[in-house]
Protein backbone atom coordinates (compact mmCIF):
# COMPACT_ATOMS: atom_id res chain seq x y z
CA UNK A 1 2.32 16.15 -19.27
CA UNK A 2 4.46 13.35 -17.56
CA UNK A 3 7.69 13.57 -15.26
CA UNK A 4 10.45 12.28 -16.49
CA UNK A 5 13.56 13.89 -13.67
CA UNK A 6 15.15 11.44 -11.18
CA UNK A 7 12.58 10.67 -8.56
CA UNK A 8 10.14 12.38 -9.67
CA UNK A 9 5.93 10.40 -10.26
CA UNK A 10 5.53 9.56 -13.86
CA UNK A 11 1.86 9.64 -14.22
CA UNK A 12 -0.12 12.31 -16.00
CA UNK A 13 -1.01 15.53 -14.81
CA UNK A 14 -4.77 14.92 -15.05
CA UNK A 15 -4.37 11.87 -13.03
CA UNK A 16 -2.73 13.77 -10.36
CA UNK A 17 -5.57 16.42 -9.81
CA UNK A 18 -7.36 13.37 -9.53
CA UNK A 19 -5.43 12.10 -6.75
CA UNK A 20 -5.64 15.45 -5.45
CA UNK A 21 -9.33 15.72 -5.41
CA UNK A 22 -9.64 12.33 -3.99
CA UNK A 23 -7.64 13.46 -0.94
CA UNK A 24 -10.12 16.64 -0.68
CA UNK A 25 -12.85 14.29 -0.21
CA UNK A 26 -14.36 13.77 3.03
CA UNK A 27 -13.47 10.12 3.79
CA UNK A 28 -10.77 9.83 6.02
CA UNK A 29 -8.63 6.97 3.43
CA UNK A 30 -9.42 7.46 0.46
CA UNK A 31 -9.18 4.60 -2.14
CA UNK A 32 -6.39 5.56 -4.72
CA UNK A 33 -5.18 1.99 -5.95
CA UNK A 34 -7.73 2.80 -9.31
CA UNK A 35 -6.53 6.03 -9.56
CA UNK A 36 -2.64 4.31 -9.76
CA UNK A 37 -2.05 0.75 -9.15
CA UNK A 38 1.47 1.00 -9.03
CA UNK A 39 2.75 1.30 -5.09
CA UNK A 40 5.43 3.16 -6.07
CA UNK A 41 4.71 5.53 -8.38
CA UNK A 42 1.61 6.69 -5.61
CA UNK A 43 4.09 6.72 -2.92
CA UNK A 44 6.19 9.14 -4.89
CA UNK A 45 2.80 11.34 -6.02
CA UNK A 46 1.89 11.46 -2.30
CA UNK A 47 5.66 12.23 -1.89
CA UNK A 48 5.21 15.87 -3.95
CA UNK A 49 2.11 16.13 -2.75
CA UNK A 50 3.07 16.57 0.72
CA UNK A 51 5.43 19.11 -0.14
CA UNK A 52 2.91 21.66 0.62
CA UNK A 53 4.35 25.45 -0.58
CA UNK A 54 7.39 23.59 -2.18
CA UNK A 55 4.80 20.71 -4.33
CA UNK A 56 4.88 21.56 -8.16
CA UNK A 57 1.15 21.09 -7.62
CA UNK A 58 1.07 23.54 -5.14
CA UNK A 59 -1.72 25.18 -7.57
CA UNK A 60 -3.99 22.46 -7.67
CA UNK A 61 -3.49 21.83 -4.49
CA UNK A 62 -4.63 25.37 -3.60
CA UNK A 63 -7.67 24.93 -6.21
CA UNK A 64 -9.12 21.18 -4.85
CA UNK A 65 -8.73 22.73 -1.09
CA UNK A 66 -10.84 25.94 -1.79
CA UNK A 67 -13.71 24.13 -3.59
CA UNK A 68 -13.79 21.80 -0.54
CA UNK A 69 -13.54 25.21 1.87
CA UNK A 70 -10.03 23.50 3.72
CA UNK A 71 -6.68 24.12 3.84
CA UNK A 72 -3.73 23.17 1.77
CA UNK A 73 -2.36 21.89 4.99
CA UNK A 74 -5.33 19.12 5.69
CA UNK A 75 -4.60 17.33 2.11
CA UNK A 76 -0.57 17.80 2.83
CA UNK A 77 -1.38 15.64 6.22
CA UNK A 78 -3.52 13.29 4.73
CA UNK A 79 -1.00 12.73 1.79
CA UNK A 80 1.58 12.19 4.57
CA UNK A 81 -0.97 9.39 7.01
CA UNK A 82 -1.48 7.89 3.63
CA UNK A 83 2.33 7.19 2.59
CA UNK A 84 2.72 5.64 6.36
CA UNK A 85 0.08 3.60 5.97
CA UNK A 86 1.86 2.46 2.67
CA UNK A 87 4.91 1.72 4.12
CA UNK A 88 3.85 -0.20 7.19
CA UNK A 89 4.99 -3.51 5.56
CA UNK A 90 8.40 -2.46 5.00
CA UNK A 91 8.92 0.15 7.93
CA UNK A 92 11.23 -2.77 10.02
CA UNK A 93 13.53 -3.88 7.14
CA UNK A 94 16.80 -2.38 6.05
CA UNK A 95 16.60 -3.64 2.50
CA UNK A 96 13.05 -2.70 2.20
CA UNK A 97 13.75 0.62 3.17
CA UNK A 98 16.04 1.13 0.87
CA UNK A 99 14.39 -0.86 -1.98
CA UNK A 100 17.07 -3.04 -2.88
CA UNK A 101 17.47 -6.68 -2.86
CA UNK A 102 19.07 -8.47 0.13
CA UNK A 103 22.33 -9.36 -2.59
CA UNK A 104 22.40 -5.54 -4.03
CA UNK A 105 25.97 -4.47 -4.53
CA UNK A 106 27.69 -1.53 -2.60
CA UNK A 107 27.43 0.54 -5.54
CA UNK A 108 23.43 -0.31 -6.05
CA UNK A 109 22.91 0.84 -2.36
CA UNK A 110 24.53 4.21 -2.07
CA UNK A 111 22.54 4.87 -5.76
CA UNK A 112 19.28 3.83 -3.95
CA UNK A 113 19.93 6.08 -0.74
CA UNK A 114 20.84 9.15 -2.58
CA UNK A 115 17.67 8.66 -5.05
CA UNK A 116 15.53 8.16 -1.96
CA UNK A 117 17.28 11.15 -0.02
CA UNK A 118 15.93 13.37 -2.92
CA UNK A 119 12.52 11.93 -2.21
CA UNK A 120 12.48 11.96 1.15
CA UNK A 121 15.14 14.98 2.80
CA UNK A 122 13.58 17.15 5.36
CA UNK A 123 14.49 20.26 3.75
CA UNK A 124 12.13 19.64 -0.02
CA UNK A 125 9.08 20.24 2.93
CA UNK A 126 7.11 22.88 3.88
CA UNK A 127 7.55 21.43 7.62
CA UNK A 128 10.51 19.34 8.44
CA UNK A 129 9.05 17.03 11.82
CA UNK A 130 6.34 14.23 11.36
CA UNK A 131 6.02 10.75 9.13
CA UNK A 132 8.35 12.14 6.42
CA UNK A 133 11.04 13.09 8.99
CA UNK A 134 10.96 9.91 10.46
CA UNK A 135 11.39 7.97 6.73
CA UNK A 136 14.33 10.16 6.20
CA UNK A 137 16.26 8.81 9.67
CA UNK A 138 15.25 5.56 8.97
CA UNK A 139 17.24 5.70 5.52
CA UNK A 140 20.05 6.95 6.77
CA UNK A 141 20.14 4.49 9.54
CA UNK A 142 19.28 1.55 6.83
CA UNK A 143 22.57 3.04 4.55
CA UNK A 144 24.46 3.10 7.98
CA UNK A 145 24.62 -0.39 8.46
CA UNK A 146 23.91 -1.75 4.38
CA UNK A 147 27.21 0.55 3.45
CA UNK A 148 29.54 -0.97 5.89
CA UNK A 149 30.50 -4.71 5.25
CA UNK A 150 31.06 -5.61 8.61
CA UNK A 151 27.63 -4.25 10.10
CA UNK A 152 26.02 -5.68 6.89
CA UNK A 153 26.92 -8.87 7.88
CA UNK A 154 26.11 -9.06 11.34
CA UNK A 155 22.62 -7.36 10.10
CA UNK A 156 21.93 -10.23 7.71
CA UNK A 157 22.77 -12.42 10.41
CA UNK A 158 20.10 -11.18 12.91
CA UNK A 159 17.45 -10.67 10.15
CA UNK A 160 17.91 -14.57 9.01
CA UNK A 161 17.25 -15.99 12.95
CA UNK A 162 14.38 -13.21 12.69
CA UNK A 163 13.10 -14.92 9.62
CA UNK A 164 13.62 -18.64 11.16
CA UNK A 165 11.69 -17.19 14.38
CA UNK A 166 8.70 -16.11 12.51
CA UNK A 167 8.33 -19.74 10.62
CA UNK A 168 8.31 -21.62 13.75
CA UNK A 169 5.90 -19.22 15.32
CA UNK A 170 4.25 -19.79 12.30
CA UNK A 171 4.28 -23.42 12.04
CA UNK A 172 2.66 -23.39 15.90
CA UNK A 173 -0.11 -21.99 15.03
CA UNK A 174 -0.77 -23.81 11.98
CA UNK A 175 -0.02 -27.49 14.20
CA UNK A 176 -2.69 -25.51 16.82
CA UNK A 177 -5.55 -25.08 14.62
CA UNK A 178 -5.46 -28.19 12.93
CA UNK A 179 -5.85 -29.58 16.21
CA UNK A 180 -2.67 -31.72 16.66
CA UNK A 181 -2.04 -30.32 19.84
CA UNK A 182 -3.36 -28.12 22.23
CA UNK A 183 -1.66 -28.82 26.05
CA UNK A 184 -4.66 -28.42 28.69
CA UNK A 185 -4.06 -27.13 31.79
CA UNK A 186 -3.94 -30.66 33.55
CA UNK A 187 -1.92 -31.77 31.02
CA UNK A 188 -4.14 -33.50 28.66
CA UNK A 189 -4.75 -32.57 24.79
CA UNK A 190 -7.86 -30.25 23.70
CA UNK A 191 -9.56 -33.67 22.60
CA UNK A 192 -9.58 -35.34 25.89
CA UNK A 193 -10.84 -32.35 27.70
CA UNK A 194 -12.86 -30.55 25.30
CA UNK A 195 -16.12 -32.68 25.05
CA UNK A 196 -16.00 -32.24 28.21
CA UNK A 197 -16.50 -28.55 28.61
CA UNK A 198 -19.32 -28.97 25.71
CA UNK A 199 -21.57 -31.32 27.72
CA UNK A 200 -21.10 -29.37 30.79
CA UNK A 201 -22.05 -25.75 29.27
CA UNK A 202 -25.47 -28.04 27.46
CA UNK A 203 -26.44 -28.92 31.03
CA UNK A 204 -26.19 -25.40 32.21
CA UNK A 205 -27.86 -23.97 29.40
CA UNK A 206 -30.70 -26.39 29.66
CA UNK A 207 -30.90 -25.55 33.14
CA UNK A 208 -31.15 -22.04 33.29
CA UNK A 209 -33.68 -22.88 30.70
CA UNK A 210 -36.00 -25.08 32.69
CA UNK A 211 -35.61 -22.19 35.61
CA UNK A 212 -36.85 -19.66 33.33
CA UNK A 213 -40.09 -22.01 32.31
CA UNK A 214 -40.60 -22.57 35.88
CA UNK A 215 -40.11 -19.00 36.95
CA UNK A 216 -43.07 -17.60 34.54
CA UNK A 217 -45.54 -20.39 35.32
């Protein structure tokens, strides 16, 4: 059986009480990349899954929790930890959130917020607060600004000197462990100073050495 409805995972049944029983497992993250490789097709499995009461697996939900003597709740939650800790990548960027391209059209947009509004509204959960919630605000705030030309432009803006920002910080730290420069406190480069601090840590090492020697005799 496969899902074919807006939104909805398109993997097979049987792979889903897999999923399912994976989450019923003891270990805290399970590992569910060979039980779907595709990101987004286990974002929106975890997606139903956390539905709790409202999940069309709400039955083998119920099953995997019973053999494992916990509630429907605990795999819910876990689903839920698991889909933030998919996200974490994208949680800061409008067009991420969203799942557009930075050039998508107006048109492209609003389609992507309303299909991820049907994934993600408050009201398709058994509880409305927590990690979901959250996702749910942060899509409409991402559609605030995308929708609106004016805002969308200011936005792109911002996110490009954000971009420029990182690749200089970036670029420092490459220049820094290569060793091209590293200021000292007294002003002089890592190389001048450095051979330095080696020789003097080898004499104190040898010398707490020879104390030791002496000490036992």
């Amino acid at each position: 059986m496969t899902h074919s409805n807006i939104g909805e995972p398109r993997i097979t049944q049987p792979r889903v009480k897999e999923i399912i029983a994976a989450l019923a497992r003891p270990e805290p993250l399970p590992n569910l990349s060979s039980l779907c490789p595709e990101k987004k097709e286990l974002t929106r499995t975890l997606l139903y899954i956390a539905r709790g009461l409202r999940s069309p697996y709400y039955a083998d939900l119920r099953e995997a929790a019973e053999l494992q003597h916990l509630d429907v709740r605990d795999l819910t939650q876990k689903a839920e930890f698991l889909l933030a800790q998919l996200s974490i990548a994208s949680s800061a960027d409008f067009y991420s959130i969203l799942e557009v391209d930075q050039h998508a059209s107006s048109e492209e947009i609003h389609h992507k917020w309303i299909e991820q509004m049907r994934l993600y509204h408050p009201d398709m959960y058994e509880t409305s607060g927590g990690w979901i919630a959250q996702q749910a605000r942060r899509l409409n705030e991402a559609y605030a600004v995308l929708k609106d030309p004016e805002k969308r432009r200011e936005y792109d803006v911002a996110r490009r000197a954000r971009g420029k920002g990182r690749l200089q910080t970036l670029g420092t730290l490459c220049a820094t462990r290569h060793g091209r420069w590293i200021d000292s406190p007294g002003g002089g480069s890592s190389r001048e100073w450095l051979p330095m601090v080696v020789a003097i840590m080898s004499i104190a090492l040898a010398s707490l050495i020879v104390g030791v020697l002496l000490w036992s005799w």
